[in-house]
PDB file of N, CA and C in Angstrom:
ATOM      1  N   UNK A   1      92.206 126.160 179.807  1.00  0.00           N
ATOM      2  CA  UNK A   1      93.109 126.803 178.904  1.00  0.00           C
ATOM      3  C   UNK A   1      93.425 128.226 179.367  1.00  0.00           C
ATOM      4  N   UNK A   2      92.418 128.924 180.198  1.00  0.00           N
ATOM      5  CA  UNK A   2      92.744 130.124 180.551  1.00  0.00           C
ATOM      6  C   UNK A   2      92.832 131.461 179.926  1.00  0.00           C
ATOM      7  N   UNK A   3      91.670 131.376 178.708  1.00  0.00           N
ATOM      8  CA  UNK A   3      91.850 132.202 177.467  1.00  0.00           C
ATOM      9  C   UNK A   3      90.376 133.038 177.856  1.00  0.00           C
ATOM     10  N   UNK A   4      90.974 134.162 177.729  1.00  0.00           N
ATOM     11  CA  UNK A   4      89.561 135.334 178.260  1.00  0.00           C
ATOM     12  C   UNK A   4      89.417 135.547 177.353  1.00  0.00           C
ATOM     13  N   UNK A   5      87.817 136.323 176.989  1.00  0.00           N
ATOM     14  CA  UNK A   5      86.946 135.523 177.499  1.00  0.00           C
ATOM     15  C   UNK A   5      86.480 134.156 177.625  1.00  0.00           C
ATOM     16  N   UNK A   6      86.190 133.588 178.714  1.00  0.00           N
ATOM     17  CA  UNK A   6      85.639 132.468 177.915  1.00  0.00           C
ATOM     18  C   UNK A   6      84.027 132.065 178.392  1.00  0.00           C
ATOM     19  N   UNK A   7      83.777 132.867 179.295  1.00  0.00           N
ATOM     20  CA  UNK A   7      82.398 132.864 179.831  1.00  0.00           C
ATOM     21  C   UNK A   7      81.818 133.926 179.097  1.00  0.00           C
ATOM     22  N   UNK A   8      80.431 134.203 179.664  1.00  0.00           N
ATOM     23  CA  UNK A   8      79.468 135.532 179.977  1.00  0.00           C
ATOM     24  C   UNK A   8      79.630 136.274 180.897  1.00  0.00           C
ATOM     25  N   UNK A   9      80.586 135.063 182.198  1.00  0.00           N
ATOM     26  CA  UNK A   9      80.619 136.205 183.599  1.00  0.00           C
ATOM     27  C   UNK A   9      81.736 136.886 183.374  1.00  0.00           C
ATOM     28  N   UNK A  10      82.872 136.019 182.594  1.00  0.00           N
ATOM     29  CA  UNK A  10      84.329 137.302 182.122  1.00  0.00           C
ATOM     30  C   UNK A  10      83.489 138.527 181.359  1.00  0.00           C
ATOM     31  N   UNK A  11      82.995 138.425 180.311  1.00  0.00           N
ATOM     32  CA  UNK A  11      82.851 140.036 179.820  1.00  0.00           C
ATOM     33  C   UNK A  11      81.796 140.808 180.392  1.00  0.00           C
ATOM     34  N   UNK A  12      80.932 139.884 181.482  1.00  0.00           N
ATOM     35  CA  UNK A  12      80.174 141.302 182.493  1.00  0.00           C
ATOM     36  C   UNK A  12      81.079 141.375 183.568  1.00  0.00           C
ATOM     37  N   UNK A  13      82.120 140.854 183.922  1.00  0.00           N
ATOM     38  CA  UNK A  13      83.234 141.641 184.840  1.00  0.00           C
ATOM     39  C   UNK A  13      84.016 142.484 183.741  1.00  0.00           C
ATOM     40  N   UNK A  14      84.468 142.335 182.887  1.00  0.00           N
ATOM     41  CA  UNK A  14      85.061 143.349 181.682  1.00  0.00           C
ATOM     42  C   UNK A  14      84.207 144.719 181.792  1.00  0.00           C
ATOM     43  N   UNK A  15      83.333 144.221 181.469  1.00  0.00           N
ATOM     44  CA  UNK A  15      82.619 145.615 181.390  1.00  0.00           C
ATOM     45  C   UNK A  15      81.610 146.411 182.111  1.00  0.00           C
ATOM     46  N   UNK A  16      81.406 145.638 183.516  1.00  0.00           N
ATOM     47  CA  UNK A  16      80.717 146.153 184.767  1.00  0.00           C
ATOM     48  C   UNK A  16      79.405 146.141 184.867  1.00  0.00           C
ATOM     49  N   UNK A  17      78.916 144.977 184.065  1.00  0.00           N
ATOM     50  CA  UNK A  17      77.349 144.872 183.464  1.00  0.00           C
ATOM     51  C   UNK A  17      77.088 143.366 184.531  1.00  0.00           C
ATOM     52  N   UNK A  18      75.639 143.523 184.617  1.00  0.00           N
ATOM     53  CA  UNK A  18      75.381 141.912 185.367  1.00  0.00           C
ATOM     54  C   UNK A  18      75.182 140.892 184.444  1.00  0.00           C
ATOM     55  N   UNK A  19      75.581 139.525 184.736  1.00  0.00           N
ATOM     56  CA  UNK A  19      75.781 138.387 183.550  1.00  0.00           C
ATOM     57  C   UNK A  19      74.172 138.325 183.083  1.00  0.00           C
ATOM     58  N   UNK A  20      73.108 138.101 184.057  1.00  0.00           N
ATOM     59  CA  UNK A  20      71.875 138.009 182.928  1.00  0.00           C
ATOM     60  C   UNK A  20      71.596 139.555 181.915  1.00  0.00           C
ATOM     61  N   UNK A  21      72.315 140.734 182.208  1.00  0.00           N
ATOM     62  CA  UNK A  21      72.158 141.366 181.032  1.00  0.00           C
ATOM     63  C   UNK A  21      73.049 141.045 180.107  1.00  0.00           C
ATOM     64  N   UNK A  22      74.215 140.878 180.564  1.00  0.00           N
ATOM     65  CA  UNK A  22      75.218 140.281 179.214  1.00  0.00           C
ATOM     66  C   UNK A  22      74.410 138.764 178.032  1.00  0.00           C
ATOM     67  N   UNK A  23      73.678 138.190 178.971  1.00  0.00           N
ATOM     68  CA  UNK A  23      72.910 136.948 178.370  1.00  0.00           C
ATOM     69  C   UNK A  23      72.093 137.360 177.839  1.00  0.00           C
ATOM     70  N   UNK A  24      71.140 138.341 177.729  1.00  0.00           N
ATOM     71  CA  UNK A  24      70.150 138.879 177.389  1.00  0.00           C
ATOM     72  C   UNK A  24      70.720 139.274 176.075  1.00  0.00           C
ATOM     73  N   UNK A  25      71.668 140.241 175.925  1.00  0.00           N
ATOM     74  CA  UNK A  25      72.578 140.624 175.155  1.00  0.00           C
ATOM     75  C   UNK A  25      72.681 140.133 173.957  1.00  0.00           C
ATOM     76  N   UNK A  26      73.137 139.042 174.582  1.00  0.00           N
ATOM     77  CA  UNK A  26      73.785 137.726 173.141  1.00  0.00           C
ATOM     78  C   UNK A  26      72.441 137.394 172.732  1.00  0.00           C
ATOM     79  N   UNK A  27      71.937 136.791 173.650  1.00  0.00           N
ATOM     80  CA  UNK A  27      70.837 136.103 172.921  1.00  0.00           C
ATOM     81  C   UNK A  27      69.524 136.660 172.177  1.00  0.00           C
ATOM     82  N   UNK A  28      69.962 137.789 172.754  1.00  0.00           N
ATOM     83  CA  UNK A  28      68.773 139.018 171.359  1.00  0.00           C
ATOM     84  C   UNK A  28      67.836 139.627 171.991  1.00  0.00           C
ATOM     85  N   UNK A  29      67.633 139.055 173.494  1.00  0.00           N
ATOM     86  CA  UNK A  29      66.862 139.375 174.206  1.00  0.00           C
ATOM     87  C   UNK A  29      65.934 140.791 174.549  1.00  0.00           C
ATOM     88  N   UNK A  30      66.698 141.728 174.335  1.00  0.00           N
ATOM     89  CA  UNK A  30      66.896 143.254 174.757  1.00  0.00           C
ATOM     90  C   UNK A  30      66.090 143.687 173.360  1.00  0.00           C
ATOM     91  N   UNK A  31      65.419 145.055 173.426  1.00  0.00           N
ATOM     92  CA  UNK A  31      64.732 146.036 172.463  1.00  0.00           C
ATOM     93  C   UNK A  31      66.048 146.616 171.861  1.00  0.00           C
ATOM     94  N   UNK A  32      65.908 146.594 170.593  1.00  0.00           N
ATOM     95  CA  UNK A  32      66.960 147.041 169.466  1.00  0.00           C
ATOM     96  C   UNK A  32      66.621 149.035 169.833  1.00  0.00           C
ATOM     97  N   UNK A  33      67.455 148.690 170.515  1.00  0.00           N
ATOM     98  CA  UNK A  33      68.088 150.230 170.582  1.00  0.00           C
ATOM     99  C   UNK A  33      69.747 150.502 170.356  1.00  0.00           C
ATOM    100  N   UNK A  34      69.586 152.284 170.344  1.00  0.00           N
ATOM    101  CA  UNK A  34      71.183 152.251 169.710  1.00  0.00           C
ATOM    102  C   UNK A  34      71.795 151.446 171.220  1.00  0.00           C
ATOM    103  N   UNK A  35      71.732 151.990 172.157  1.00  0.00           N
ATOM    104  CA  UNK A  35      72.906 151.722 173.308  1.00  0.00           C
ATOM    105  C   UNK A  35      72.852 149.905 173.226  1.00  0.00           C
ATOM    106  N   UNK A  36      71.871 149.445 173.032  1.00  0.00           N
ATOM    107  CA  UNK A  36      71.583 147.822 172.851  1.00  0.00           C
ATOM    108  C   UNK A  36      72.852 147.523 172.026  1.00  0.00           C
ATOM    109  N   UNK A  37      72.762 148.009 170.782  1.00  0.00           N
ATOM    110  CA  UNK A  37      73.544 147.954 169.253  1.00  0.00           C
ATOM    111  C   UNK A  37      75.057 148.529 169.875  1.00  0.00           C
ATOM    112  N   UNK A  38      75.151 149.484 170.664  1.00  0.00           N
ATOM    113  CA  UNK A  38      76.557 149.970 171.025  1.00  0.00           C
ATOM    114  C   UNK A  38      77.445 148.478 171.963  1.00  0.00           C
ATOM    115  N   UNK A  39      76.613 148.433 172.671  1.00  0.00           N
ATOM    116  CA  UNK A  39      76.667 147.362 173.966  1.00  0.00           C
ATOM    117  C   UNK A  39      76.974 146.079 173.000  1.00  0.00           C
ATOM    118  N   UNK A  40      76.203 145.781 172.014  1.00  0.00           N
ATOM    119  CA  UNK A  40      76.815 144.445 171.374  1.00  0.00           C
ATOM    120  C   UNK A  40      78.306 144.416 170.450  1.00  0.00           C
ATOM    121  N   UNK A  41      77.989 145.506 169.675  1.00  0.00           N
ATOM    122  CA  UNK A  41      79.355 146.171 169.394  1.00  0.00           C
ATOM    123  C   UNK A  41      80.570 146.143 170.170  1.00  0.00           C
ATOM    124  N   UNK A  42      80.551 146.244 171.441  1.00  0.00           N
ATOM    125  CA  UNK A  42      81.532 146.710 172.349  1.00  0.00           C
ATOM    126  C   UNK A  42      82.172 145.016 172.976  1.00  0.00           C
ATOM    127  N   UNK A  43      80.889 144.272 172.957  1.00  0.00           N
ATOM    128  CA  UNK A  43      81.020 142.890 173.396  1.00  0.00           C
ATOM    129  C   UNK A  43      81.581 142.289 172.229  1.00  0.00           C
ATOM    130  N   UNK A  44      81.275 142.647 171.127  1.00  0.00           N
ATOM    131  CA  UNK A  44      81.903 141.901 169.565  1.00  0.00           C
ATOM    132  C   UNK A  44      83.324 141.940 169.348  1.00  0.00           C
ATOM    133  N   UNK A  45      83.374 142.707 169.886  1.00  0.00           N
ATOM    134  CA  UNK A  45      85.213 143.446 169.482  1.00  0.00           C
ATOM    135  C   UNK A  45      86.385 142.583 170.723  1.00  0.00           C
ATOM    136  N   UNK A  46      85.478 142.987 172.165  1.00  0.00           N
ATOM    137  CA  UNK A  46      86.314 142.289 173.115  1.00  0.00           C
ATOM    138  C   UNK A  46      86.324 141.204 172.667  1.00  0.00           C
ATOM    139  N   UNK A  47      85.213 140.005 172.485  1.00  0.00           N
ATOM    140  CA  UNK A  47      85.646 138.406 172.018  1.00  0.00           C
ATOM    141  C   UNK A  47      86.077 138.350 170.518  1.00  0.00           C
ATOM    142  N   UNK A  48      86.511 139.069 169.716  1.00  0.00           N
ATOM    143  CA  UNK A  48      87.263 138.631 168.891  1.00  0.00           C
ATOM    144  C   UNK A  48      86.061 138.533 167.462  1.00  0.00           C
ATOM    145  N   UNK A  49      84.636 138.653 167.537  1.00  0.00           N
ATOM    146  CA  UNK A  49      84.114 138.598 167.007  1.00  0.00           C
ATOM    147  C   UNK A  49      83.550 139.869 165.864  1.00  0.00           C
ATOM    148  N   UNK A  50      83.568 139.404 164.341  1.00  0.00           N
ATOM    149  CA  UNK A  50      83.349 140.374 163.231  1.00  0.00           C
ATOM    150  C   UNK A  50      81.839 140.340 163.051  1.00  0.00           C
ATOM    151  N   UNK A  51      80.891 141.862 163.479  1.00  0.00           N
ATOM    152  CA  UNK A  51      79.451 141.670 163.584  1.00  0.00           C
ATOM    153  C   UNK A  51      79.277 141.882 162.091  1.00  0.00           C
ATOM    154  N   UNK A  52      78.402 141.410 161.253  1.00  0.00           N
ATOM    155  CA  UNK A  52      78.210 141.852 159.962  1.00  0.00           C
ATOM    156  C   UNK A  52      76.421 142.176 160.062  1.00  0.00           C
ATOM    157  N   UNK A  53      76.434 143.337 160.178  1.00  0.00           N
ATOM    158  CA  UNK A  53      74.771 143.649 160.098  1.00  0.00           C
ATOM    159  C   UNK A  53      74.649 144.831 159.347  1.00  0.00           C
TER     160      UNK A  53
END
């Protein structure tokens, strides 16, 4: 279909991050810090997604 994002490796080329940190990311992986919380934020918005926390 050709609709970005549609991987993990599109938004760590989006945003210049390596895909196992982008995976880490999503999947909760990472210590709740702010830049953690900024970084998911920043990934929420590019895919279209409303974070409610």
């Amino acid at each position: 279909m050709g609709i970005k994002p549609g991987t993990q490796l599109d938004i760590a080329h989006h945003f210049g991050l390596s895909h196992p940190y982008v995976h880490q990311l999503i999947y909760g992986k990472m210590s709740d810090t702010e830049c953690t919380r900024k970084r998911i934020k920043e990934i929420c918005n590019y895919v279209g997604v409303d974070l409610k926390r």
